[in-house]
Protein backbone atom coordinates (compact mmCIF):
# COMPACT_ATOMS: atom_id res chain seq x y z
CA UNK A 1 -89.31 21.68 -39.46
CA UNK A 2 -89.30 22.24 -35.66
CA UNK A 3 -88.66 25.45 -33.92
CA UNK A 4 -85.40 25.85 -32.78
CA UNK A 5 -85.13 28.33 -29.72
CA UNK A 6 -82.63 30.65 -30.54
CA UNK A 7 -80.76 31.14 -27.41
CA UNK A 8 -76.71 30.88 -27.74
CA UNK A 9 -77.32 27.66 -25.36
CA UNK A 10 -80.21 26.35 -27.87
CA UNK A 11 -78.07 26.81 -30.74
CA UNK A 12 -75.12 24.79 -29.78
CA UNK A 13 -77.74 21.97 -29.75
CA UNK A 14 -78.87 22.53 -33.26
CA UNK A 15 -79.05 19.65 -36.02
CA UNK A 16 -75.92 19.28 -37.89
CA UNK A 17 -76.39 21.78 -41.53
CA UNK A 18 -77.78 19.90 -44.34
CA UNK A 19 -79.16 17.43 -42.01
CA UNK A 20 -82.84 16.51 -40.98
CA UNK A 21 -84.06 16.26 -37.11
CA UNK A 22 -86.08 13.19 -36.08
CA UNK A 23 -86.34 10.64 -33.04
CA UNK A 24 -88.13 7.58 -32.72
CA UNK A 25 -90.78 7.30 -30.07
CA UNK A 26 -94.87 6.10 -30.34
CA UNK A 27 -96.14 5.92 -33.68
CA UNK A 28 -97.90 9.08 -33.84
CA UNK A 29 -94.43 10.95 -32.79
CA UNK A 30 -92.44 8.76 -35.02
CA UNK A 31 -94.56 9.78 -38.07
CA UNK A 32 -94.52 13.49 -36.84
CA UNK A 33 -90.63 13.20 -37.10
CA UNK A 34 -90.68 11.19 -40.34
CA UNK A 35 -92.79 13.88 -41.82
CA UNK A 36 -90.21 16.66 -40.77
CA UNK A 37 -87.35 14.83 -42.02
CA UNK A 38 -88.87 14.78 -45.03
CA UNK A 39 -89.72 18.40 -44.54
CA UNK A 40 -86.77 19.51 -43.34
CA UNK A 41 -84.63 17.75 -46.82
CA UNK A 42 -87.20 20.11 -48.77
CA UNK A 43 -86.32 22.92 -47.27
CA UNK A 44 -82.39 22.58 -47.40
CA UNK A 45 -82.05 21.14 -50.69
CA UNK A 46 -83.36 24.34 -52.23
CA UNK A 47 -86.18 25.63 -54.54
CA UNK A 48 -84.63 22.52 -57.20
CA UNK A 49 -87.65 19.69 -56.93
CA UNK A 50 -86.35 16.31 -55.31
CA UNK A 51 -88.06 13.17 -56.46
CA UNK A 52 -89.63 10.91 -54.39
CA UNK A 53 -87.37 7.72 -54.74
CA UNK A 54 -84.28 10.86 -53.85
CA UNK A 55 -86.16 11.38 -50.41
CA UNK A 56 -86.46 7.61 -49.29
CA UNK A 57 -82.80 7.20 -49.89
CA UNK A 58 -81.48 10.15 -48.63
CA UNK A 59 -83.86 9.70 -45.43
CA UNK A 60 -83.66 5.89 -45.24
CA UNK A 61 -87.35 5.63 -45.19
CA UNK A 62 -89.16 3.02 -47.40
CA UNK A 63 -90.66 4.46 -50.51
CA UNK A 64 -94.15 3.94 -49.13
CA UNK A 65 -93.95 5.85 -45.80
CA UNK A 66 -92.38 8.53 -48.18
CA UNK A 67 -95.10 8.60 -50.64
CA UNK A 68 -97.80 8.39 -47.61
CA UNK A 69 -96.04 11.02 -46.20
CA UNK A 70 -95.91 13.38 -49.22
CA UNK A 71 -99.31 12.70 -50.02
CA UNK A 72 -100.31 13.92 -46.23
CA UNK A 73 -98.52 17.09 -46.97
CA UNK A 74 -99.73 17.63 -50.15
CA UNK A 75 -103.00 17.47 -48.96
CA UNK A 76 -102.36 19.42 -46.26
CA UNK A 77 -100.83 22.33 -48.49
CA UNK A 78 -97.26 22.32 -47.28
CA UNK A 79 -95.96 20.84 -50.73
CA UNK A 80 -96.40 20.57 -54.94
CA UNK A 81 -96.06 17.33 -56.54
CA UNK A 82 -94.96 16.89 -60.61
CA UNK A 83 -95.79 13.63 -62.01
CA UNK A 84 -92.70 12.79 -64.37
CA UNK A 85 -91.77 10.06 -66.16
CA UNK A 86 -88.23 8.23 -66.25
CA UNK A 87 -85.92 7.83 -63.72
CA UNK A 88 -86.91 10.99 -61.59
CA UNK A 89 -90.59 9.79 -61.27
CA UNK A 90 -92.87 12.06 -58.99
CA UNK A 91 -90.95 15.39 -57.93
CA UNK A 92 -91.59 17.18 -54.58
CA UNK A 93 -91.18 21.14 -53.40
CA UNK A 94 -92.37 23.09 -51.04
CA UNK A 95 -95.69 25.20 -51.56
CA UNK A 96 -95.37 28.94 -52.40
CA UNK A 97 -98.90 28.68 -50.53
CA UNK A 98 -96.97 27.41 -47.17
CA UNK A 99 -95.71 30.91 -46.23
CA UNK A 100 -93.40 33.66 -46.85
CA UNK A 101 -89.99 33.96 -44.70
CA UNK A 102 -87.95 37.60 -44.51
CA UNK A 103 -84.15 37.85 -44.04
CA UNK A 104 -82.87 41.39 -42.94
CA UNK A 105 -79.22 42.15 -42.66
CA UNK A 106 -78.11 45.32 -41.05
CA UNK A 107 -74.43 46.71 -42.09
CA UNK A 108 -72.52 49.68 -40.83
CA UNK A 109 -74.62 52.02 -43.18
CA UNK A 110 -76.59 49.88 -45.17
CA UNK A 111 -79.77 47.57 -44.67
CA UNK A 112 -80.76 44.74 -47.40
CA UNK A 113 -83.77 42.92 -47.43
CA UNK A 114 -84.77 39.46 -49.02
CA UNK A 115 -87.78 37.90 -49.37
CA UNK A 116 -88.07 33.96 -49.67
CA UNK A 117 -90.29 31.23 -49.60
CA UNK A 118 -90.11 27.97 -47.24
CA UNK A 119 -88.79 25.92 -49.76
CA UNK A 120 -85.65 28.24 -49.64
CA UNK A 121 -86.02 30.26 -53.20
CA UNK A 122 -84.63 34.05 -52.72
CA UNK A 123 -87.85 35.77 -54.57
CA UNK A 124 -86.43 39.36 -54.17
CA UNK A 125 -84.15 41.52 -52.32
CA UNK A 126 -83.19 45.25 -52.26
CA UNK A 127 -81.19 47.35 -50.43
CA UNK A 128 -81.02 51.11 -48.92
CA UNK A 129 -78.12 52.88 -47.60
CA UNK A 130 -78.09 53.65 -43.58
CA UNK A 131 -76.42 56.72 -41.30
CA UNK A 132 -73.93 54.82 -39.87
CA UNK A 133 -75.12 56.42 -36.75
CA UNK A 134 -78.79 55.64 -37.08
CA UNK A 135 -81.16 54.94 -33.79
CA UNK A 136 -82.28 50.86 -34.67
CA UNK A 137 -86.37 52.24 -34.98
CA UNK A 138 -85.26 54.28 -37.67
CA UNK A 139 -83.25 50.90 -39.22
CA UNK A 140 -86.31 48.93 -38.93
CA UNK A 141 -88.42 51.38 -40.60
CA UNK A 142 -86.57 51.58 -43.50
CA UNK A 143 -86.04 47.61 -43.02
CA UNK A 144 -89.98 47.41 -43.18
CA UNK A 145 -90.25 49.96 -46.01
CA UNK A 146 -87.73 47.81 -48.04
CA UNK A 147 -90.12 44.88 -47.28
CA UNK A 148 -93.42 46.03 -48.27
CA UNK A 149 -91.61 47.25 -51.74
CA UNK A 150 -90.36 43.62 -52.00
CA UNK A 151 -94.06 42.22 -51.55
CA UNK A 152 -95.68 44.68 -54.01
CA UNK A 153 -93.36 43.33 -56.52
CA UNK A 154 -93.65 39.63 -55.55
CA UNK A 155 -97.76 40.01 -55.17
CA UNK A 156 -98.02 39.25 -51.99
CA UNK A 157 -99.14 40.73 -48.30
CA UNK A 158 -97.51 40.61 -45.32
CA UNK A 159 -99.94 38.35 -43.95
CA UNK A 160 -98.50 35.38 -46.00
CA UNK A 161 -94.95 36.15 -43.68
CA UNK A 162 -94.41 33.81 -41.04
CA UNK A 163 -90.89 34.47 -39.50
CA UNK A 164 -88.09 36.89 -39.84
CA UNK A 165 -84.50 36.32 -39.64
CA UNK A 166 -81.93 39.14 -38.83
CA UNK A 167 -78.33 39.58 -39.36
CA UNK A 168 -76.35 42.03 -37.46
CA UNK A 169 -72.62 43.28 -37.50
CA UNK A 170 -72.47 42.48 -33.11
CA UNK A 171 -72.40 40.04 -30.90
CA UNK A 172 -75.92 39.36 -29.10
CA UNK A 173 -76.71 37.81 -25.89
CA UNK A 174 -78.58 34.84 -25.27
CA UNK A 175 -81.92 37.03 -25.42
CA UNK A 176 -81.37 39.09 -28.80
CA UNK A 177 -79.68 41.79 -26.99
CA UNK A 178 -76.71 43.82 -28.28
CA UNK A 179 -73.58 43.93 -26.28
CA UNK A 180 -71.72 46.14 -28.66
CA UNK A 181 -71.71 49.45 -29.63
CA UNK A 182 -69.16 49.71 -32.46
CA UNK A 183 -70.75 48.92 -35.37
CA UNK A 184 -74.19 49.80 -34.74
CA UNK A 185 -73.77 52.73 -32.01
CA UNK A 186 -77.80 53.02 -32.13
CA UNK A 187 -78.71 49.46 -31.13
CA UNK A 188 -76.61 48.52 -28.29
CA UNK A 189 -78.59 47.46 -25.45
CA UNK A 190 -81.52 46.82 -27.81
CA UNK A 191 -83.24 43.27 -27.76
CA UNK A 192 -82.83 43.00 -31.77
CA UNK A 193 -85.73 40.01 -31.72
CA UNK A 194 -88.41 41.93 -29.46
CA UNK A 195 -87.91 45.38 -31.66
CA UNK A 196 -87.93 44.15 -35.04
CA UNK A 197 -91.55 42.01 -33.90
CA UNK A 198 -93.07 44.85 -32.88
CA UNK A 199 -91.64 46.91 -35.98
CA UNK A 200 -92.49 43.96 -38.31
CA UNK A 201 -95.76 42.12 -36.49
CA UNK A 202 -94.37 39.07 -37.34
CA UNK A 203 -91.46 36.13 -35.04
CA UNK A 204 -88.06 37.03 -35.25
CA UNK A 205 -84.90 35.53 -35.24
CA UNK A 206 -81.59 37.37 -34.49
CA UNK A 207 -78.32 36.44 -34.94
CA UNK A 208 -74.88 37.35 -36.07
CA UNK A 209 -74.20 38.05 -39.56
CA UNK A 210 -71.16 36.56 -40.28
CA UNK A 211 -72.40 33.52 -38.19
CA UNK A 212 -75.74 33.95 -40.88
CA UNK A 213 -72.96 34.05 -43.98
CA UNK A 214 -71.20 31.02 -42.95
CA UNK A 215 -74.75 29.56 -42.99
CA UNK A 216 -75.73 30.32 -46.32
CA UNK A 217 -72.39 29.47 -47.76
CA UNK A 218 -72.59 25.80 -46.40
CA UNK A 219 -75.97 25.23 -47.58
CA UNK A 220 -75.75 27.08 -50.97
CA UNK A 221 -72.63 28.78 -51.73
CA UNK A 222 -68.95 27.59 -51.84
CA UNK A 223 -69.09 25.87 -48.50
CA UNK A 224 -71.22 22.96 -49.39
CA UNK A 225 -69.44 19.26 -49.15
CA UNK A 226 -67.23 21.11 -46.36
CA UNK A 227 -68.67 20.39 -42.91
CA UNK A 228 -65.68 21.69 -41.74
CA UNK A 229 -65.25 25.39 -42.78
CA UNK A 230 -64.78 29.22 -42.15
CA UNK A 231 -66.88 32.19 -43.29
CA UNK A 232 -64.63 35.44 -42.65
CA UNK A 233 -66.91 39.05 -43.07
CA UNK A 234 -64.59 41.50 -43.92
CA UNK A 235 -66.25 44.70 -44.11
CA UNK A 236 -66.43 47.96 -41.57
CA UNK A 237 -65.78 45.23 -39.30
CA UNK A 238 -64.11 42.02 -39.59
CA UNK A 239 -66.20 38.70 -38.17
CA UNK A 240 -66.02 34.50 -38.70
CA UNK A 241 -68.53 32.30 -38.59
CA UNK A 242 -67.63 28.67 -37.88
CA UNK A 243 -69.23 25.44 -38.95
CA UNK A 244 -67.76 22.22 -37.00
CA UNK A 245 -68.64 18.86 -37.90
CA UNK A 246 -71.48 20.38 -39.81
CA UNK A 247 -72.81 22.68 -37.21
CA UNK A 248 -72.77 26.07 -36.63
CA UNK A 249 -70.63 26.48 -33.62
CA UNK A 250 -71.82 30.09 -31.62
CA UNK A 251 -69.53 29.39 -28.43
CA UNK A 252 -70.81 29.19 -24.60
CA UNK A 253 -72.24 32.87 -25.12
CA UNK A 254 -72.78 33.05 -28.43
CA UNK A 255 -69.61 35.36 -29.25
CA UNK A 256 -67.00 32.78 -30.96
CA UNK A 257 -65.72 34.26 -34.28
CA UNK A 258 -64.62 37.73 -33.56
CA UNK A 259 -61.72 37.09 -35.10
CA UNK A 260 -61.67 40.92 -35.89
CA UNK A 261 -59.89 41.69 -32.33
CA UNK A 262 -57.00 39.20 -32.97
CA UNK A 263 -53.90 40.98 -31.63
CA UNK A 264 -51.18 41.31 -33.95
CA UNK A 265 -49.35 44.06 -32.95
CA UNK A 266 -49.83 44.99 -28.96
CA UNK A 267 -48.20 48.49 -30.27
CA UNK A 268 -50.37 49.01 -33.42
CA UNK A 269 -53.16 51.18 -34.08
CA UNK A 270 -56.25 51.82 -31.39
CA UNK A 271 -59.47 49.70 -32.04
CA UNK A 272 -62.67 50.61 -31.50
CA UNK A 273 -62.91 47.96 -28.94
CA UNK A 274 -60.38 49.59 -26.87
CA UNK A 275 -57.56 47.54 -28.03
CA UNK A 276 -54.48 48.12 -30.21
CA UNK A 277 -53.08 46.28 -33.30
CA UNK A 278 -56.09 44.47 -33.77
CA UNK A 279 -56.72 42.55 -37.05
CA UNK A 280 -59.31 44.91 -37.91
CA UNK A 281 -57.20 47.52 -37.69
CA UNK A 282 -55.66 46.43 -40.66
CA UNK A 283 -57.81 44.42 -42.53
CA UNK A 284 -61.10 46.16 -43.22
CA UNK A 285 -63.06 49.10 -45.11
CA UNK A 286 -62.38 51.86 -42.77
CA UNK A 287 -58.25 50.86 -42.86
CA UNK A 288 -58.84 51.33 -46.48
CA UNK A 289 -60.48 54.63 -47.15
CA UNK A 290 -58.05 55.90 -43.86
CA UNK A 291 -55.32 54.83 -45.95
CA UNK A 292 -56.09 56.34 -49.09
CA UNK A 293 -57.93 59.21 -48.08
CA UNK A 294 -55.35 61.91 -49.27
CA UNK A 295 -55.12 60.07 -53.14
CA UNK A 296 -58.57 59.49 -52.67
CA UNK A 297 -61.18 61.56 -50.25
CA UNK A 298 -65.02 60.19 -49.53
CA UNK A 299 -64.15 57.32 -51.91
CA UNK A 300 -65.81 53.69 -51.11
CA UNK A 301 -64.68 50.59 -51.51
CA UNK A 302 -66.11 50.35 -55.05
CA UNK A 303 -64.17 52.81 -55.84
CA UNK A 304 -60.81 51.68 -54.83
CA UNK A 305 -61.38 48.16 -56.39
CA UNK A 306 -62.00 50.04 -59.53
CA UNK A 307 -58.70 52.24 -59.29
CA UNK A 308 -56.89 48.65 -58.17
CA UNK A 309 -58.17 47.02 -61.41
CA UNK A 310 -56.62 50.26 -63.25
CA UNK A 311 -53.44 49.28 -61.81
CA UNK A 312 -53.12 52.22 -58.96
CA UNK A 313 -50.14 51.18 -56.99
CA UNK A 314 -51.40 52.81 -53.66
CA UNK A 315 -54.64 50.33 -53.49
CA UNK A 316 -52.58 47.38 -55.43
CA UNK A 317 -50.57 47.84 -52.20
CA UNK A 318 -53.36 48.57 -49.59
CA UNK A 319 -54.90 45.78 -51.06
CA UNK A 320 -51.87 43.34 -50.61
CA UNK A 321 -51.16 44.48 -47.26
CA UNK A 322 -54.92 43.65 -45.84
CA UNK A 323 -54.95 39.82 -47.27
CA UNK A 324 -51.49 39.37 -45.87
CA UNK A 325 -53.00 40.40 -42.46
CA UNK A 326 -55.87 38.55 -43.02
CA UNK A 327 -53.59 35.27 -43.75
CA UNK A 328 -51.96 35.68 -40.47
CA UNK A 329 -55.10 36.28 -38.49
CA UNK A 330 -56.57 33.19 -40.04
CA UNK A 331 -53.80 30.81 -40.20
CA UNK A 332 -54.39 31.18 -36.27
CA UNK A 333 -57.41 30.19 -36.63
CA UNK A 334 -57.30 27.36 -38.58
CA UNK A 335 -54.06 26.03 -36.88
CA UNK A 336 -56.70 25.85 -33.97
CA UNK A 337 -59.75 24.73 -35.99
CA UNK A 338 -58.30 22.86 -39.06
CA UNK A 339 -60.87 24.17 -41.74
CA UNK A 340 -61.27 22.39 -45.04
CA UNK A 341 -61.67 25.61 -46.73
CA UNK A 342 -62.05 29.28 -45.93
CA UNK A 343 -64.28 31.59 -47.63
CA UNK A 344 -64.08 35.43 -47.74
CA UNK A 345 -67.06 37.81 -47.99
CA UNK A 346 -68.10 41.05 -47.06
CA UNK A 347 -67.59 44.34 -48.97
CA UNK A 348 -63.30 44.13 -48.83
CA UNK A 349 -63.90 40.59 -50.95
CA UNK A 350 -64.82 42.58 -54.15
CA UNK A 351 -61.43 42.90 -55.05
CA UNK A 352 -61.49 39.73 -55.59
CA UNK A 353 -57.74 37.24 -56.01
CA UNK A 354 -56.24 41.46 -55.86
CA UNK A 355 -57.43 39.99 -52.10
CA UNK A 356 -57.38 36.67 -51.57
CA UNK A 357 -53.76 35.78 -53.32
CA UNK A 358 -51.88 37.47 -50.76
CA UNK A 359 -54.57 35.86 -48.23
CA UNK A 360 -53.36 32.75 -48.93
CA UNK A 361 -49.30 33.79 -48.81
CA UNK A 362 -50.40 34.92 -45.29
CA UNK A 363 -52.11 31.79 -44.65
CA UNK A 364 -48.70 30.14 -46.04
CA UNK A 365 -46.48 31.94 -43.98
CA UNK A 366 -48.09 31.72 -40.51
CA UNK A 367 -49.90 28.62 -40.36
CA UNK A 368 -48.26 24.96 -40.11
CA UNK A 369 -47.43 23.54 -43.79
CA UNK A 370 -49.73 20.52 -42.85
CA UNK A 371 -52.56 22.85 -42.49
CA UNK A 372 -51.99 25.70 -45.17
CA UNK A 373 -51.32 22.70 -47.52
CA UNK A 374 -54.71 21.54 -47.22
CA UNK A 375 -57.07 24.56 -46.54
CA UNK A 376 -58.42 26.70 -49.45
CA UNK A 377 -59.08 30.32 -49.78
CA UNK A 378 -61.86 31.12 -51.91
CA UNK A 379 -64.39 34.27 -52.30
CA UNK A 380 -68.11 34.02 -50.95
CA UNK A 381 -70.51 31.72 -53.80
CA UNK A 382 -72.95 33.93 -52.33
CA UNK A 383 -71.55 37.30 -52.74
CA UNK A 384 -72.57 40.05 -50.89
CA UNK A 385 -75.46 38.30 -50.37
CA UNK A 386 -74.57 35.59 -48.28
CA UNK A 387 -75.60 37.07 -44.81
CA UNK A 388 -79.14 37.96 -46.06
CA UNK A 389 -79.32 34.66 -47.74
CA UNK A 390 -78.91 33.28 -44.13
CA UNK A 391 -80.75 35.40 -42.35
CA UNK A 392 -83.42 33.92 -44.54
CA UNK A 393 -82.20 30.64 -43.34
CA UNK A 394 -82.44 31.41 -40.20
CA UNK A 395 -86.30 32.57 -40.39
CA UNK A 396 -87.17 28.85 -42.32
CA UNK A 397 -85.19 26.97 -39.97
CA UNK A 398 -87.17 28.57 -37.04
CA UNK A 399 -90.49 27.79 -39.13
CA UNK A 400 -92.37 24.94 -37.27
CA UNK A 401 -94.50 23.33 -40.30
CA UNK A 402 -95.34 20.29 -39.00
CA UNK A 403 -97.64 20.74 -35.08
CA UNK A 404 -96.34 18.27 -32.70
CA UNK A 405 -98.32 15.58 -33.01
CA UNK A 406 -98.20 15.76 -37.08
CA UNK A 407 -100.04 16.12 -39.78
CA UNK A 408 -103.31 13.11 -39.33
């Protein structure tokens, strides 16, 4: 697959998700592109095999260039072929051998690391808990200690890595950088990509993680068949990620989303951003634990979706009030955008329909009956996995496999 540069400007040029790059041109460049389409539907479809007579008709290429073309990367070591017999005929995946790709997603006080190969199977991930007010070279040494934990167990060095994708809770400038300090107080003015290289010794790949959720959840999780869909983070902060006609959409500087510092009450609470009555304010972790701290002091959000389950009628009602605001803030948004469906993640989403029922009355109430009609609320397919998961994504799309001129 060819390198994408990561810039907010880059982005917005990006394939459409789900969908191979290629351009005609002399032969040598045409079979350099046919051999990343070909690639590139590996990678995307998942660590399942395809068949070969599944790639010519999902590419449009004959079966001939398809099997000359597998047969170049087999050789080459980018992919495994399985002989079978019926309908399915000779299977395709990509190569454990081809490299190793690393997703990192940093929260408010945790870090979780995954560990995948290029043909997009999740081999391990763990997670560590963070100071919320941590300085970002302690976050990536914990990140790498996470990582070489997840090789020992997978058998493998870091010299089979080849790129890194990161997920954080901020927006980031065109260069990595990040522009706010709210989340992660120790990494503002930081250029994410540049640190975590030299932490890791290895490419990588910022971006933001909601943006990285929304990702995952169209290739893998409950977005797929929906090239027209939200991704709404609701955790210490509250963050979208939009895909639009199949592509990720980042905005002219790579900000859209931050649906978090919606105004809904000019009057309401302060936000950390300087505003009042922001969404945020009343749809997120730290609303929650503020607004049960006398019942229940130091808890987390575990353990007020346990005490909801148990039928406490404080968190039934903290709980009720959130989605509600939540509804509003996104029927705004998809009065705007018109989403097909709209999937909530992040730690708040563990409470599961406690959540998302009075999500959708919100949605009901504030958004036009033509649009509410037709737009589904639905928890992450991914779980609170889904922005590691595409941080992953992130490090395999930016994998260039196949040099420039192709594979001879």
């Amino acid at each position: 697959m060819s390198a994408i540069d990561p810039s907010p400007s880059a982005r917005a040029a990006d394939p459409p998700l789900g969908h191979a790059p290629g351009s005609p041109g002399s032969p040598g460049s045409l079979r350099a592109a046919n051999q990343r389409r070909v690639v590139a539907l590996l990678q995307q479809g998942g660590d399942a095999p395809v068949s070969q007579a599944d790639i010519a008709r999902t590419t449009g290429l004959a079966p001939a260039t398809v099997s000359n073309i597998v047969r170049d990367l087999a050789a080459a070591g980018l992919v495994e072929t399985t002989v079978g017999s019926g309908r399915r005929g000779t299977t395709v995946v990509i190569a454990r051998g081809a490299g190793l790709v690393v997703g990192i997603d940093f929260g408010h006080r945790h870090v979780r690391v995954a560990l995948g190969d290029l043909g997009g199977q999740v081999l391990a991930v763990d997670r560590e808990a963070l100071d919320p007010d941590h300085a970002h070279g302690d976050g990536l040494d914990l990140a790498g200690a996470l990582l070489d934990r997840l090789l020992d167990r997978s058998g493998a060095t870091r010299e089979s890595i080849v790129n890194v994708g990161l997920g954080l809770p901020t927006p980031l400038a065109a260069d990595g950088t990040v522009m706010a300090a709210a989340i992660l107080p120790g990494w503002v003015g930081v250029n994410a990509e540049l640190e975590a290289q030299r932490a890791l010794g290895h490419p990588a790949h910022a971006d933001n993680d909601a943006n990285l959720g929304a990702l995952a959840e169209h290739r893998r999780g409950a977005g797929r068949g929906h090239p027209n869909m939200v991704f709404i983070k609701v955790s210490s902060g509250v963050g979208a990620g939009l895909v639009l006609d199949g592509r990720l959409f980042r905005g002219a500087h790579g900000t859209a989303g931050e649906i978090g510092h919606l105004t809904l009450d000019e009057q309401g609470p302060f936000c950390r951003c300087g505003s009042r009555g922001c969404l945020e304010a009343y749809a997120s972790v730290g609303m929650a634990q503020s607004a049960l701290a006398d019942q229940f002091p130091g808890a987390g959000i575990d353990q007020l979706v346990t005490a909801a389950r148990q039928g406490n009628v404080s968190v039934l009602r903290m709980f009720e009030d959130a989605g509600l605001h939540l509804g509003w803030g996104l029927a705004m948004l998809a009065n705007l955008i018109n989403p097909s469906t709209i999937i909530v993640g992040g730690d708040m989403s563990r409470a599961g329909e406690l959540l998302l029922e009075s999500v959708r009355v919100g949605l009901r109430r504030h958004a036009l009956a033509s649009v509410s009609a037709k737009t589904t609320v639905t928890g992450a397919g991914l779980g609170d996995r889904a922005s590691v998961i595409g941080a992953l994504m992130l490090a395999m799309d930016r994998t260039e496999l196949i040099p420039a001129a192709g594979l001879s």
